[in-house]
C-alpha atoms as a PDB file:
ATOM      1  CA  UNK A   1     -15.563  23.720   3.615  1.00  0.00           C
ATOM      2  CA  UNK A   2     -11.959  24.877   3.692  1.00  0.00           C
ATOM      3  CA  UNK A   3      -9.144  22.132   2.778  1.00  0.00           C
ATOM      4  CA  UNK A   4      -6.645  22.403   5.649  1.00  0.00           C
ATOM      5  CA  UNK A   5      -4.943  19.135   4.611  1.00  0.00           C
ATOM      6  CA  UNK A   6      -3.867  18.396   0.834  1.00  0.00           C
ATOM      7  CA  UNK A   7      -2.495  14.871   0.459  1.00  0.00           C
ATOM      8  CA  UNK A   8      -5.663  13.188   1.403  1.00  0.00           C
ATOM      9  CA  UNK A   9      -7.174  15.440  -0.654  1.00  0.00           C
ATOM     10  CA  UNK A  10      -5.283  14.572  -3.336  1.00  0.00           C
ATOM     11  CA  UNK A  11      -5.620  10.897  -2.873  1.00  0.00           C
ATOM     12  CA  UNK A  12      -9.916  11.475  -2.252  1.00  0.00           C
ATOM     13  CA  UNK A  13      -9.767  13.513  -6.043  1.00  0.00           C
ATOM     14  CA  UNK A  14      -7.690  10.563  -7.556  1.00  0.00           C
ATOM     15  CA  UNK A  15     -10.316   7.803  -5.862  1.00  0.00           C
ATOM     16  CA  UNK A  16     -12.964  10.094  -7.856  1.00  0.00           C
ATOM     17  CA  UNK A  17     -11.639  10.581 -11.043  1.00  0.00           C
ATOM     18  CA  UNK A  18     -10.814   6.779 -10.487  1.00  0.00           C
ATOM     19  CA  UNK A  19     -14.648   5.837  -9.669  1.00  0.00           C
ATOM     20  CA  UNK A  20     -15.449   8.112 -12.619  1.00  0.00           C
ATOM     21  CA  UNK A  21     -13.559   5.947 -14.977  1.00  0.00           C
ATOM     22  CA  UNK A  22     -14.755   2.512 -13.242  1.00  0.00           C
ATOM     23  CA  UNK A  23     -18.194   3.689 -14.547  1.00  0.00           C
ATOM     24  CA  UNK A  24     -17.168   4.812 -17.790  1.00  0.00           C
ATOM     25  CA  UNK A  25     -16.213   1.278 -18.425  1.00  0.00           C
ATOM     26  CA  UNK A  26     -19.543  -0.062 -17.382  1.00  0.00           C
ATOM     27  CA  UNK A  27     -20.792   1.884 -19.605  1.00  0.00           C
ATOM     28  CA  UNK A  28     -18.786   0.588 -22.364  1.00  0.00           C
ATOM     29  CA  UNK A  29     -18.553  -3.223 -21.722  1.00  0.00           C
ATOM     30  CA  UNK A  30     -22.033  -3.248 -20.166  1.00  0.00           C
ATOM     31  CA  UNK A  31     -22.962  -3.458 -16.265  1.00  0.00           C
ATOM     32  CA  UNK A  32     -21.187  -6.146 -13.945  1.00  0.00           C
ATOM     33  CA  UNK A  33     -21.426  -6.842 -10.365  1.00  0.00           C
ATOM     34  CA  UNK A  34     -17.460  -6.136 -10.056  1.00  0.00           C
ATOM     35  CA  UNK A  35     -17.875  -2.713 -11.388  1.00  0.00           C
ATOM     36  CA  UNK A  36     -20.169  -1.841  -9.501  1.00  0.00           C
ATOM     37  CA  UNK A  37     -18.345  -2.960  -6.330  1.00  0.00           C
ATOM     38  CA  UNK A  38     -15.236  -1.141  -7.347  1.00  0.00           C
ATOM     39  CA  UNK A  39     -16.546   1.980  -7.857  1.00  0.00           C
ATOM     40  CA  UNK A  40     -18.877   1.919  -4.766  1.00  0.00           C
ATOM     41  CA  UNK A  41     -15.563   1.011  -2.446  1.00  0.00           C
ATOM     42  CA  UNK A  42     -13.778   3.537  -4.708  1.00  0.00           C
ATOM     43  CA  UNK A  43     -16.829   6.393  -3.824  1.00  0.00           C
ATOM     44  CA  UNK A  44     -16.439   5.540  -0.081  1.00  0.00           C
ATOM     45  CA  UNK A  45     -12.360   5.709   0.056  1.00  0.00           C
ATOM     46  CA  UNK A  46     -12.831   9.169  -1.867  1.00  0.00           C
ATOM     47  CA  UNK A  47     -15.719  10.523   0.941  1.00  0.00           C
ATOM     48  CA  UNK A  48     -13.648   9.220   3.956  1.00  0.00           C
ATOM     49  CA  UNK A  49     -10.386  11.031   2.390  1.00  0.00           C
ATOM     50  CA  UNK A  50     -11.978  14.219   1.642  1.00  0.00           C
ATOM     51  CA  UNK A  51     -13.357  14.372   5.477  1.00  0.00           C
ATOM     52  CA  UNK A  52     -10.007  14.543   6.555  1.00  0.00           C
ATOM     53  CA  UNK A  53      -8.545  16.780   4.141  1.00  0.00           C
ATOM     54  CA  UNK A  54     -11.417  19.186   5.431  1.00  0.00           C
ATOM     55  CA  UNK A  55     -10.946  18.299   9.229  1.00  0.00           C
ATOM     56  CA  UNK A  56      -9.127  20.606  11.655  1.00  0.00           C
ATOM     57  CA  UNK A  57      -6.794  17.867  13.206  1.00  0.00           C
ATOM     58  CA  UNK A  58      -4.606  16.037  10.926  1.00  0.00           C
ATOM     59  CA  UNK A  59      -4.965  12.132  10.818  1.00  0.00           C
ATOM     60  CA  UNK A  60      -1.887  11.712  12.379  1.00  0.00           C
ATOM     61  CA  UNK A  61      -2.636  13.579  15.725  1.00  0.00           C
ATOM     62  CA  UNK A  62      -6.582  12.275  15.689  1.00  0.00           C
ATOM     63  CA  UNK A  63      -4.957   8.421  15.528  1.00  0.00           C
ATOM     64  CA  UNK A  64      -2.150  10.023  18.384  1.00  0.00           C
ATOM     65  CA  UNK A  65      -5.226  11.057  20.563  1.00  0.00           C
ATOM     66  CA  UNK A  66      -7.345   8.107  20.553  1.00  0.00           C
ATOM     67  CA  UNK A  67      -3.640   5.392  21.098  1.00  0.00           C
ATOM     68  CA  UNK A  68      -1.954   4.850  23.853  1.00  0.00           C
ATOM     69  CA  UNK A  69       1.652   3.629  24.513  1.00  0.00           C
ATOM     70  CA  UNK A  70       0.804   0.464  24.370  1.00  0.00           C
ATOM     71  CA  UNK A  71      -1.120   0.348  21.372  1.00  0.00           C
ATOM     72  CA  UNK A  72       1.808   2.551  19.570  1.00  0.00           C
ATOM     73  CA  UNK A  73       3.985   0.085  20.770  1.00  0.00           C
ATOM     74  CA  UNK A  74       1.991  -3.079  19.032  1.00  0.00           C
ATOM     75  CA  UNK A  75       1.878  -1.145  16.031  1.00  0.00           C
ATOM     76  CA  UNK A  76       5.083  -0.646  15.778  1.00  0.00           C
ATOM     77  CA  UNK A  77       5.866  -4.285  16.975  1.00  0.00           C
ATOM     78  CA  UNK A  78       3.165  -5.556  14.192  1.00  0.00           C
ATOM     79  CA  UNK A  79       4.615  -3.893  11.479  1.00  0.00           C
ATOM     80  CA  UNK A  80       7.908  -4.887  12.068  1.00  0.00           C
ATOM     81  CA  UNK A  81       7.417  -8.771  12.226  1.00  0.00           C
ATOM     82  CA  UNK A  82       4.823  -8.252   9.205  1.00  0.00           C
ATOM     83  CA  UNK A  83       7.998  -6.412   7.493  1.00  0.00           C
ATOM     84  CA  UNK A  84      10.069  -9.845   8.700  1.00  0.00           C
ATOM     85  CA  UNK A  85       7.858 -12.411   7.550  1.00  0.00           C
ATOM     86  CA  UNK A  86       7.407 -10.700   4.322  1.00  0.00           C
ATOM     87  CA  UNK A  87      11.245 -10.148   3.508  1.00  0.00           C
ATOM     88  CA  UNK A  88      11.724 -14.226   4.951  1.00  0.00           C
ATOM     89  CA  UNK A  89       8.667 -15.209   2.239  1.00  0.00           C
ATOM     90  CA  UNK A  90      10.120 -13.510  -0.685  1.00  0.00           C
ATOM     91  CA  UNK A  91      13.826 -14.327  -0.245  1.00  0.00           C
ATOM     92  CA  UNK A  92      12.476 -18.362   0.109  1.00  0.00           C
ATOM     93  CA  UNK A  93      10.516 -18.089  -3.099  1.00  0.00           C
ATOM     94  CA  UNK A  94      13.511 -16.373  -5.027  1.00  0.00           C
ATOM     95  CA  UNK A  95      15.471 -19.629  -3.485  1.00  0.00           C
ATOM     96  CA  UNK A  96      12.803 -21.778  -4.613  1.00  0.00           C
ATOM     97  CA  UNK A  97      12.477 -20.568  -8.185  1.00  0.00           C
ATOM     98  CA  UNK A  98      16.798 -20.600  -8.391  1.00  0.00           C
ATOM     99  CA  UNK A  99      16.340 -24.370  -7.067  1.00  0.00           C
ATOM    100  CA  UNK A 100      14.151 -25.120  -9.851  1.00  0.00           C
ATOM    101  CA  UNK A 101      15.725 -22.998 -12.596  1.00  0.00           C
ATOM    102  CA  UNK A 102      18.976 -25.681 -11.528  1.00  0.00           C
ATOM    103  CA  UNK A 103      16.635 -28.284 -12.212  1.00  0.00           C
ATOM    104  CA  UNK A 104      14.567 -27.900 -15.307  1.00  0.00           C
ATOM    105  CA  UNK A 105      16.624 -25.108 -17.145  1.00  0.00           C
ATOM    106  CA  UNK A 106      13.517 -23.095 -18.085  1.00  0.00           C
ATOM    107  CA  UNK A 107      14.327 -19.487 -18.308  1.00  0.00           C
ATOM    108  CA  UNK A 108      11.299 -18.232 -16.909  1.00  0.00           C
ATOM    109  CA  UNK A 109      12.154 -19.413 -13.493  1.00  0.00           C
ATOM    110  CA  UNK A 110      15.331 -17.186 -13.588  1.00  0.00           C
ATOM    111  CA  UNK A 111      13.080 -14.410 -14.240  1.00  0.00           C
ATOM    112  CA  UNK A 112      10.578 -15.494 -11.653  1.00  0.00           C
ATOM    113  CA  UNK A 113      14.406 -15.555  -8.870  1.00  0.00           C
ATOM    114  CA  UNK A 114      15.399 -11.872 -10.459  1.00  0.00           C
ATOM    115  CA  UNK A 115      11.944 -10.433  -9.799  1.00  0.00           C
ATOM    116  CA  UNK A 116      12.020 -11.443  -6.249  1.00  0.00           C
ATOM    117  CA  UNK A 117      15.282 -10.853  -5.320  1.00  0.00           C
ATOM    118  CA  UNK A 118      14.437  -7.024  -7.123  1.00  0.00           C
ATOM    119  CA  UNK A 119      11.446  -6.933  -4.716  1.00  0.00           C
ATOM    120  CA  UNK A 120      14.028  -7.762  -1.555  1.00  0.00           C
ATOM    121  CA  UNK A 121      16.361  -5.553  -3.029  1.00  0.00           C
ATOM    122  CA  UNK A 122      13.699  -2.816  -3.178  1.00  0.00           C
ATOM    123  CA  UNK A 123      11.817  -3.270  -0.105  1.00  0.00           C
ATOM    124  CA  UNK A 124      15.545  -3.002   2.145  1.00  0.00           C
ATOM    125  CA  UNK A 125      16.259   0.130   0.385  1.00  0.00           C
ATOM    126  CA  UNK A 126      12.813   1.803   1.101  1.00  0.00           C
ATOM    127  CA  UNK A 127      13.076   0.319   4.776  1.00  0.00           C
ATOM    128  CA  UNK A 128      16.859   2.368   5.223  1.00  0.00           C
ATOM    129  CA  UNK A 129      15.544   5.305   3.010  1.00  0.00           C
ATOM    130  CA  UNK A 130      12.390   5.238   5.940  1.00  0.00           C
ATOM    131  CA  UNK A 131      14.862   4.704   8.602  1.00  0.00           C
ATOM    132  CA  UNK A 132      16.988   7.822   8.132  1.00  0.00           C
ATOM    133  CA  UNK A 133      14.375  10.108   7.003  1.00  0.00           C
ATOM    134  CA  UNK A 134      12.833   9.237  10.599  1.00  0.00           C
ATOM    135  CA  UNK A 135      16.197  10.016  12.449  1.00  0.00           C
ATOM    136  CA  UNK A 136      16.435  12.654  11.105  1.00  0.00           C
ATOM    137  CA  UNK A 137      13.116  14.087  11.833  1.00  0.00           C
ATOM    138  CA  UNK A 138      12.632  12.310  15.334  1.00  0.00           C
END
């Protein structure tokens, strides 16, 4: 088999190596049921990757081929209210755990508001970072 397509690849060797070391520790702390389960979900991420680093289409244009417009277009749609709630969820919990930092004076809901408002902070400049990089390209 020839490897036309490196990043999954990449990603099937690290689900491997991954798996390898999920059963290393079973080995070591003794057999559980949620080792097990890891490293069986671990072996199956690594086979489906490494079929499509060895497949002649890309995923990409195999997911193009089998969606329409309309299903591009709830995608799309999807993942931008899912981006929405998720920004509206964090920035309410930050205000939350300011609220009752004012309130009780325990530093640890400061830290709790900082985290948060880093995640916001974060997630806005990976959404502009994603927006430009796909003006540019499309």
């Amino acid at each position: 088999m020839k490897i036309r397509h490196y990043r999954p690849f990449f990603t099937g060797l690290l689900c491997l190596v991954l798996c390898g070391g999920i059963l290393l520790l079973a080995l070591t702390q003794g057999p559980s049921a949620r080792y097990l389960i890891g490293a069986v979900l671990l072996a199956a991420m690594a086979g489906v990757n490494m079929r499509f680093a060895c497949s002649e289409k890309d995923l990409e244009t195999e997911i193009a081929g089998k969606a329409d417009e309309r299903a591009l277009f709830i995608a799309v749609q999807s993942g931008h209210l899912t981006l929405r709630i998720l920004n509206g969820l964090l920035m309410a919990g930050a205000l939350l755990a300011l609220l009752a930092y004012g309130f009780t004076k325990a530093f640890s809901w400061m830290v709790v508001a900082l985290t948060l408002f880093g995640v916001v902070l974060v997630l806005f400049v990976v959404l502009l970072a994603a927006n430009c990089y796909c003006e540019r390209k499309y």
